[in-house]
C-alpha atoms as a PDB file:
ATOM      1  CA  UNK A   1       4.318   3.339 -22.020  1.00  0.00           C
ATOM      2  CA  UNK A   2       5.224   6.705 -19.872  1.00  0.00           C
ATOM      3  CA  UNK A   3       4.096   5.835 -16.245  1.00  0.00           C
ATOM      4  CA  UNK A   4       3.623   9.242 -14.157  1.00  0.00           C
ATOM      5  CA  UNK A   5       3.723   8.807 -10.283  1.00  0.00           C
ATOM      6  CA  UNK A   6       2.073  11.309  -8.144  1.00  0.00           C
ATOM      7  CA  UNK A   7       1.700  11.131  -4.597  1.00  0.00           C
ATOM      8  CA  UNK A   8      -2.252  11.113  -3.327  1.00  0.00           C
ATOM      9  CA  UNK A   9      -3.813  14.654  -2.819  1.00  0.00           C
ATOM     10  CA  UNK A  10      -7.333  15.888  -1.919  1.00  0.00           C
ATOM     11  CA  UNK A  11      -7.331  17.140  -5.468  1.00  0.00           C
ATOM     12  CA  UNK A  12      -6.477  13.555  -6.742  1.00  0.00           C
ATOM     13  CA  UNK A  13      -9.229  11.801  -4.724  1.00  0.00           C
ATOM     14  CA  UNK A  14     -11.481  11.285  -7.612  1.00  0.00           C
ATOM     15  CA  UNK A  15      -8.579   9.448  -9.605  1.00  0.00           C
ATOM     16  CA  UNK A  16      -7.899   7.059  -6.750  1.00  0.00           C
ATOM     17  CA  UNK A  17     -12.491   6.461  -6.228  1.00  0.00           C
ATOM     18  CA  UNK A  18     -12.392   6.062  -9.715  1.00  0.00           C
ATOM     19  CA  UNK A  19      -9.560   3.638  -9.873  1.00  0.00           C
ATOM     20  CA  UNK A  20     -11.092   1.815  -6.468  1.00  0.00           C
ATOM     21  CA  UNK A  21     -14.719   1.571  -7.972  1.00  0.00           C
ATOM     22  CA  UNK A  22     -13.826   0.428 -11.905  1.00  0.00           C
ATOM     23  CA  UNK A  23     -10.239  -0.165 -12.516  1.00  0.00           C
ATOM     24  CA  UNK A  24      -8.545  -2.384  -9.498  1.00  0.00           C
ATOM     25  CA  UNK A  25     -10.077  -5.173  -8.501  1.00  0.00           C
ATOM     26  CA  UNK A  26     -11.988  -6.186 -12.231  1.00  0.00           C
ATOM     27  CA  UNK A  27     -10.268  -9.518 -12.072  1.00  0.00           C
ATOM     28  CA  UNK A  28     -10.877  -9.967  -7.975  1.00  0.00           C
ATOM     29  CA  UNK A  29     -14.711  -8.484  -7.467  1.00  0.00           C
ATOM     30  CA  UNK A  30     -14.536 -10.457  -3.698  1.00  0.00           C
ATOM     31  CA  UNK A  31     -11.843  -7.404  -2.532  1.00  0.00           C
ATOM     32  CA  UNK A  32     -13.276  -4.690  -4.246  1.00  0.00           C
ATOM     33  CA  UNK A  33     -14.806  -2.940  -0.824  1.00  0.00           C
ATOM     34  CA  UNK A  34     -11.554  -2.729   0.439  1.00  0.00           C
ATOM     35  CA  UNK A  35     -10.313   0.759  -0.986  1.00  0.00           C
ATOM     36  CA  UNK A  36      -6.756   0.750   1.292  1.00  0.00           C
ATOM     37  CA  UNK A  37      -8.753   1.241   3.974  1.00  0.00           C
ATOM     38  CA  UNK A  38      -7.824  -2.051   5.921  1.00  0.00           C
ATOM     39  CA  UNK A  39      -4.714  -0.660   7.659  1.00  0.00           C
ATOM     40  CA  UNK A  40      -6.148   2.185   8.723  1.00  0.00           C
ATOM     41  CA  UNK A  41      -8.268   0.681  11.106  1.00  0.00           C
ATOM     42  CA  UNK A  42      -7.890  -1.572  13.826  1.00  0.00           C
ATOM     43  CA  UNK A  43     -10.555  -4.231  14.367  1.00  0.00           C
ATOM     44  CA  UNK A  44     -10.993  -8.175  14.515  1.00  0.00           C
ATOM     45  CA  UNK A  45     -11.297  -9.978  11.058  1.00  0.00           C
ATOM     46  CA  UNK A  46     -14.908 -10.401  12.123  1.00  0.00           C
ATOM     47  CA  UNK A  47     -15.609  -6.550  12.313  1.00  0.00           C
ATOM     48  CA  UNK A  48     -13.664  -6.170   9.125  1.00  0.00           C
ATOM     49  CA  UNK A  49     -15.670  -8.443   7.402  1.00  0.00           C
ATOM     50  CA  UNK A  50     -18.981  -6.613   8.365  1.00  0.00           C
ATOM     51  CA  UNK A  51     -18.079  -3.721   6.776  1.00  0.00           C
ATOM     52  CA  UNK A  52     -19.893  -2.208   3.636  1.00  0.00           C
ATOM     53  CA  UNK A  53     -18.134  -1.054   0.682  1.00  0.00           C
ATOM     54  CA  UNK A  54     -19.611   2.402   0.896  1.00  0.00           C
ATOM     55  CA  UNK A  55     -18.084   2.754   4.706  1.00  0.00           C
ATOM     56  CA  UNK A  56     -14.657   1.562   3.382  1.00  0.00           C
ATOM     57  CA  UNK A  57     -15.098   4.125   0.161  1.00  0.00           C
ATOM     58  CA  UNK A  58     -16.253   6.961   2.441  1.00  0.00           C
ATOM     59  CA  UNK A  59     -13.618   6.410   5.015  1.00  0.00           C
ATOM     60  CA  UNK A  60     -10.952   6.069   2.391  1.00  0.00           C
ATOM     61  CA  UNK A  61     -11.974   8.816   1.162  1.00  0.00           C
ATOM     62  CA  UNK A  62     -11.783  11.258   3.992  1.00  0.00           C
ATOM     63  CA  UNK A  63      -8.339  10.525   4.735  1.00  0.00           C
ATOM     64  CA  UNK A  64      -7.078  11.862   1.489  1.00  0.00           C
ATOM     65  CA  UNK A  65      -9.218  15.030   1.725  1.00  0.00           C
ATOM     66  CA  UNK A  66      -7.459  15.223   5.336  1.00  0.00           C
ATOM     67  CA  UNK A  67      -5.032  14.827   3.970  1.00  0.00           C
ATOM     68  CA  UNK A  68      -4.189  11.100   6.294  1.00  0.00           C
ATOM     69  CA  UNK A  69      -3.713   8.420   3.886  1.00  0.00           C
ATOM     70  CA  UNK A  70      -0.505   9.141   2.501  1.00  0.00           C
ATOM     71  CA  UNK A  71       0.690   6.961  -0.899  1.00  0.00           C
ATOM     72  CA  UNK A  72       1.203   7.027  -4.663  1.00  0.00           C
ATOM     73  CA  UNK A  73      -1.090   6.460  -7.980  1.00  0.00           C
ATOM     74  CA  UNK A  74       0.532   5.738 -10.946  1.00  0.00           C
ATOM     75  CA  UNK A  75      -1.002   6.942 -14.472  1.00  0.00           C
ATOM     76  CA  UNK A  76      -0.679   6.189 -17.880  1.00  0.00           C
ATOM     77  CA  UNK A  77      -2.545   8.697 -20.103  1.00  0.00           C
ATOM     78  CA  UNK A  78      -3.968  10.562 -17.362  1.00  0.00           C
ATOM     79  CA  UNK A  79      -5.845   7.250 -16.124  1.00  0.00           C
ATOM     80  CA  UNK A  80      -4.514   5.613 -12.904  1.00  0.00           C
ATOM     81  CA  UNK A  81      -3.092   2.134 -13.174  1.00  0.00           C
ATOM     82  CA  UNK A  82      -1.381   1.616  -9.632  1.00  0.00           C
ATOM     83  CA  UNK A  83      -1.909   2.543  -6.354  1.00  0.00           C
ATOM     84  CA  UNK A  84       0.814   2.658  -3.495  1.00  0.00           C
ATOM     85  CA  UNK A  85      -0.428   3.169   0.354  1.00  0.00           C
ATOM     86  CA  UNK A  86       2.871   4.419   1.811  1.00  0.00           C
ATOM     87  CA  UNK A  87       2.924   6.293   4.702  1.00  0.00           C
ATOM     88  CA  UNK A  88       4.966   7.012   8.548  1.00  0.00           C
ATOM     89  CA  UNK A  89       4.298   3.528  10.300  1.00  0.00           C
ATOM     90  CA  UNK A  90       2.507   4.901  13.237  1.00  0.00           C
ATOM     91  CA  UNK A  91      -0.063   5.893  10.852  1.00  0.00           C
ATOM     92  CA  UNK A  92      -1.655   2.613  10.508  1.00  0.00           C
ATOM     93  CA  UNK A  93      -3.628   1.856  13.554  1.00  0.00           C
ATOM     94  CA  UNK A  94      -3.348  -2.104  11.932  1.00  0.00           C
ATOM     95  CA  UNK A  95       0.555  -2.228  12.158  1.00  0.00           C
ATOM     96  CA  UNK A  96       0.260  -0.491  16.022  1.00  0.00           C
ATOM     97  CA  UNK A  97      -2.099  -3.291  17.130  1.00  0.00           C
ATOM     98  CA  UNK A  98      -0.312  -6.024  16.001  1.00  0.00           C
ATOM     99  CA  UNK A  99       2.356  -7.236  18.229  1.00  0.00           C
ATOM    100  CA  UNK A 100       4.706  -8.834  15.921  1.00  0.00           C
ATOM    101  CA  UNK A 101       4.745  -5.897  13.563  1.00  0.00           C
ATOM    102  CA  UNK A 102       5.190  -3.262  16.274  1.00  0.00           C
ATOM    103  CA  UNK A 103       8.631  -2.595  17.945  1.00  0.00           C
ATOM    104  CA  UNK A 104       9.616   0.568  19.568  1.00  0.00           C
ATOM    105  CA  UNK A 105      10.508   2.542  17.188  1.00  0.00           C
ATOM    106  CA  UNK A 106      14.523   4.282  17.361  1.00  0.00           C
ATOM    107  CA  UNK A 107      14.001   5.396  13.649  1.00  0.00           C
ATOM    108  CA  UNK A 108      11.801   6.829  11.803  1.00  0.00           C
ATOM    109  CA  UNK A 109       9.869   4.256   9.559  1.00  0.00           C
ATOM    110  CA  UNK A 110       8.038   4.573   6.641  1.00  0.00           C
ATOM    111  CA  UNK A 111       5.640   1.456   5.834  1.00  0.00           C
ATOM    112  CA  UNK A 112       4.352   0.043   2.376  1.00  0.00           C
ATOM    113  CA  UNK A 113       1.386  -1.278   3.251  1.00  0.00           C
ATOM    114  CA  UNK A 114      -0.438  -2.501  -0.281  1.00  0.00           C
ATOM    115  CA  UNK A 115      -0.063  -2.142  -4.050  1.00  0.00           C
ATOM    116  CA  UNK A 116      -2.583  -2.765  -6.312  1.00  0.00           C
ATOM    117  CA  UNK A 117      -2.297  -2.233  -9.812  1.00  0.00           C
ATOM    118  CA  UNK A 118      -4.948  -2.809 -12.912  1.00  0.00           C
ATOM    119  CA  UNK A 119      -5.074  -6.206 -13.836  1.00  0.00           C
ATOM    120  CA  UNK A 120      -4.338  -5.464 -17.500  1.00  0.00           C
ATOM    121  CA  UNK A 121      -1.181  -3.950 -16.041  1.00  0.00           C
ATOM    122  CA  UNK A 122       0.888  -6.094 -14.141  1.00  0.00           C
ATOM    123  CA  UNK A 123       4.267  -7.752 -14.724  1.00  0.00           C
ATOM    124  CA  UNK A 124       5.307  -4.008 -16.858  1.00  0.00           C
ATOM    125  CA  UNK A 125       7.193  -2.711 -13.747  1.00  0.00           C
ATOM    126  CA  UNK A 126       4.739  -0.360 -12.346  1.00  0.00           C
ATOM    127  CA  UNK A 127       4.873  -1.584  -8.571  1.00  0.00           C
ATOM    128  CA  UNK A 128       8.516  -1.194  -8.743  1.00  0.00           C
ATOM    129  CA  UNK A 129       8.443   2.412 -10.020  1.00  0.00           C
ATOM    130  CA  UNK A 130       5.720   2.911  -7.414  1.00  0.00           C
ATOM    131  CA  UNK A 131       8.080   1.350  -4.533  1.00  0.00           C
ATOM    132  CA  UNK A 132      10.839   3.672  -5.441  1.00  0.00           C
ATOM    133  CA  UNK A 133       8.681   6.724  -5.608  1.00  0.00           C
ATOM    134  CA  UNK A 134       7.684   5.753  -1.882  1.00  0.00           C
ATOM    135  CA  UNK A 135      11.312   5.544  -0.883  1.00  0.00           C
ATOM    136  CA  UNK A 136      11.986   8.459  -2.733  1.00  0.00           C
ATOM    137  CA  UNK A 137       9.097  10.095  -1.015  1.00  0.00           C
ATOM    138  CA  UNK A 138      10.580   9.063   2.715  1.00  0.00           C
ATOM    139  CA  UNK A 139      14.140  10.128   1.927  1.00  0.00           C
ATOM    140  CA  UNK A 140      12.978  13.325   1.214  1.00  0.00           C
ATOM    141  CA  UNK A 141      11.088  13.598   4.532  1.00  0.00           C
ATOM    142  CA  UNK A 142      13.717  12.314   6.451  1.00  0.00           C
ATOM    143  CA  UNK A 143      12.819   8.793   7.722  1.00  0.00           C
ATOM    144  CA  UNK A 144      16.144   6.816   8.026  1.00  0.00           C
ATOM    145  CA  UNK A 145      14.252   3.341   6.339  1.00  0.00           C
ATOM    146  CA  UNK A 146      11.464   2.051   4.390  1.00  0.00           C
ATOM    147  CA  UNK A 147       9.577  -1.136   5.882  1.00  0.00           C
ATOM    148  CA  UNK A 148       7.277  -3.656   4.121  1.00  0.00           C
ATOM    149  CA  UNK A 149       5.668  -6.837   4.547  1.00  0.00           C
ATOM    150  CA  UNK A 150       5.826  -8.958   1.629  1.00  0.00           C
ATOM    151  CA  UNK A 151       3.320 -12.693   2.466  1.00  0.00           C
ATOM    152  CA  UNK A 152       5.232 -16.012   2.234  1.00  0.00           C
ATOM    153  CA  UNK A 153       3.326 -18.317  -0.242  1.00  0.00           C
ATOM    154  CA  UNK A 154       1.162 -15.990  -2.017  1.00  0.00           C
ATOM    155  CA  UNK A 155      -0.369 -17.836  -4.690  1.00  0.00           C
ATOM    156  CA  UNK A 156      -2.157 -15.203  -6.474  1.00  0.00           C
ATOM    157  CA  UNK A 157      -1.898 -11.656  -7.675  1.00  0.00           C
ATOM    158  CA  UNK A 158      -4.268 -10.504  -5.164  1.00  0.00           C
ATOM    159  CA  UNK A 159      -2.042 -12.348  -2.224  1.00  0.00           C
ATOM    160  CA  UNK A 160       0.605 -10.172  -2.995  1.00  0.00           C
ATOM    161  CA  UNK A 161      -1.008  -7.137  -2.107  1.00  0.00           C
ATOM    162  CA  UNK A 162       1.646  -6.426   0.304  1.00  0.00           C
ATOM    163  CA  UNK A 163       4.253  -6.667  -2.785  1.00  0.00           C
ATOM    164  CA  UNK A 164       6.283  -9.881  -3.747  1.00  0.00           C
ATOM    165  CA  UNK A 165       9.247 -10.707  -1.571  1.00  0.00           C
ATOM    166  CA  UNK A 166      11.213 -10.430  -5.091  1.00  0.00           C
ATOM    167  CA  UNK A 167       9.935  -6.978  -5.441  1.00  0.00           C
ATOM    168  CA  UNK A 168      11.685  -5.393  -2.713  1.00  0.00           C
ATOM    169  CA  UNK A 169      14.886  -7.408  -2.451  1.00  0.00           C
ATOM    170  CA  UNK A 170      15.427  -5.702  -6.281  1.00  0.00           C
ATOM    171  CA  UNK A 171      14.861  -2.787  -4.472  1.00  0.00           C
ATOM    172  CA  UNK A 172      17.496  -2.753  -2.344  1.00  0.00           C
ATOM    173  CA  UNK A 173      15.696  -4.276   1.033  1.00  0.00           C
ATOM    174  CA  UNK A 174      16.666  -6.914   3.240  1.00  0.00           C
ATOM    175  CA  UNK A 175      14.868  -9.328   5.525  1.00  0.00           C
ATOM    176  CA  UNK A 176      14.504  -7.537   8.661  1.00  0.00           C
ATOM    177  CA  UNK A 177      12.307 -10.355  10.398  1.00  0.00           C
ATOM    178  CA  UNK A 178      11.194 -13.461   9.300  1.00  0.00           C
ATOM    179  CA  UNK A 179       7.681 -15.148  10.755  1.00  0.00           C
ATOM    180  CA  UNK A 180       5.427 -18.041   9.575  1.00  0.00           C
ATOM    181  CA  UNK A 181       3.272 -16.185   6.978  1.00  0.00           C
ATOM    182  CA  UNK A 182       5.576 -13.202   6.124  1.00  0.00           C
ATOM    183  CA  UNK A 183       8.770 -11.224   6.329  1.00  0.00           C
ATOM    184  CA  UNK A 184       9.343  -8.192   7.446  1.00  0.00           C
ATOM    185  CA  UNK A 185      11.960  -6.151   4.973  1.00  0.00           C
ATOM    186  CA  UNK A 186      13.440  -2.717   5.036  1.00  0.00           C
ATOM    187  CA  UNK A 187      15.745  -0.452   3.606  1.00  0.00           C
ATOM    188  CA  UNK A 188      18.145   1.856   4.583  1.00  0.00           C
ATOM    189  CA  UNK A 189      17.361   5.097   3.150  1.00  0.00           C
END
């Protein structure tokens, strides 16, 4: 299997629709309106919830031709397999209203926010190689760490959107902060 990364472009934004609308979420069809876009707004659960797959596609979608959402798809044979939303922490009006999450910042942060990778897919490595292509990404651009937010208890593949715990202590991370429902991890970069 030869798994190419590339980060998300406007000229990519069909690859990631396509993956979004047929490829992601065949084996969870409730979180298929989603398209990344959850971080990227802040609202209440109940606003969230109201929201049409078409809104969540169309924003989505204009923040990669702006160029916004920041992240990684990974492709096998030209078709994309994985996604990565990766991008400068302040960029995720989510992470700024949430208390817990939000510190002031003496570094600069990158966050992994989600992975999601085909269902036929998973378990062959590809969030890992997508992990280290976002800390890869950050190094370059000078951010001093990478943060995530891996659940506690997540039960299925689609609960581990944030990534596995296990995922990014391979990766070199380390618990940063520990609450009820998650950890916060990071790595020096």
């Amino acid at each position: 299997m030869k798994l190419d990364i590339k980060p998300i472009t406007p000229e990519r934004v069909s690859d990631f629709l396509y993956f979004f609308d047929h490829v992601a979420f065949t084996d969870n069809p409730d979180w298929a309106s989603c398209y990344c876009y959850y971080s990227h707004i802040a609202c209440h659960a109940e606003q969230w919830a109201k929201r049409s797959k078409e809104e969540n596609r169309d924003g989505a979608r204009q923040l990669i031709l702006t160029e916004t959402m920041k992240g990684y798809l990974a492709y096998i044979d030209d078709s994309p397999v994985g996604w990565c939303n990766a991008n400068h922490k302040a960029s995720y009006p989510r992470l700024l209203a949430e208390k817990e999450l939000w510190e002031p910042a003496r570094e600069k942060i990158g966050s992994i926010v989600c992975f999601i990778i085909a269902p036929h897919h998973r378990r062959k490595g590809i969030a890992h190689q997508l992990a280290d292509a976002a800390c890869s990404g950050f190094k370059s651009k000078g951010y001093d760490c990478a943060e995530a937010y891996p659940r506690k208890q997540a039960s299925s593949d689609a609960q581990h959107y944030h990534g596995p715990l296990s995922l990014y202590m391979k990766a070199g991370f380390t618990v940063h902060k520990e609450f009820a429902d998650y950890f916060i991890v990071r790595k020096r970069l």
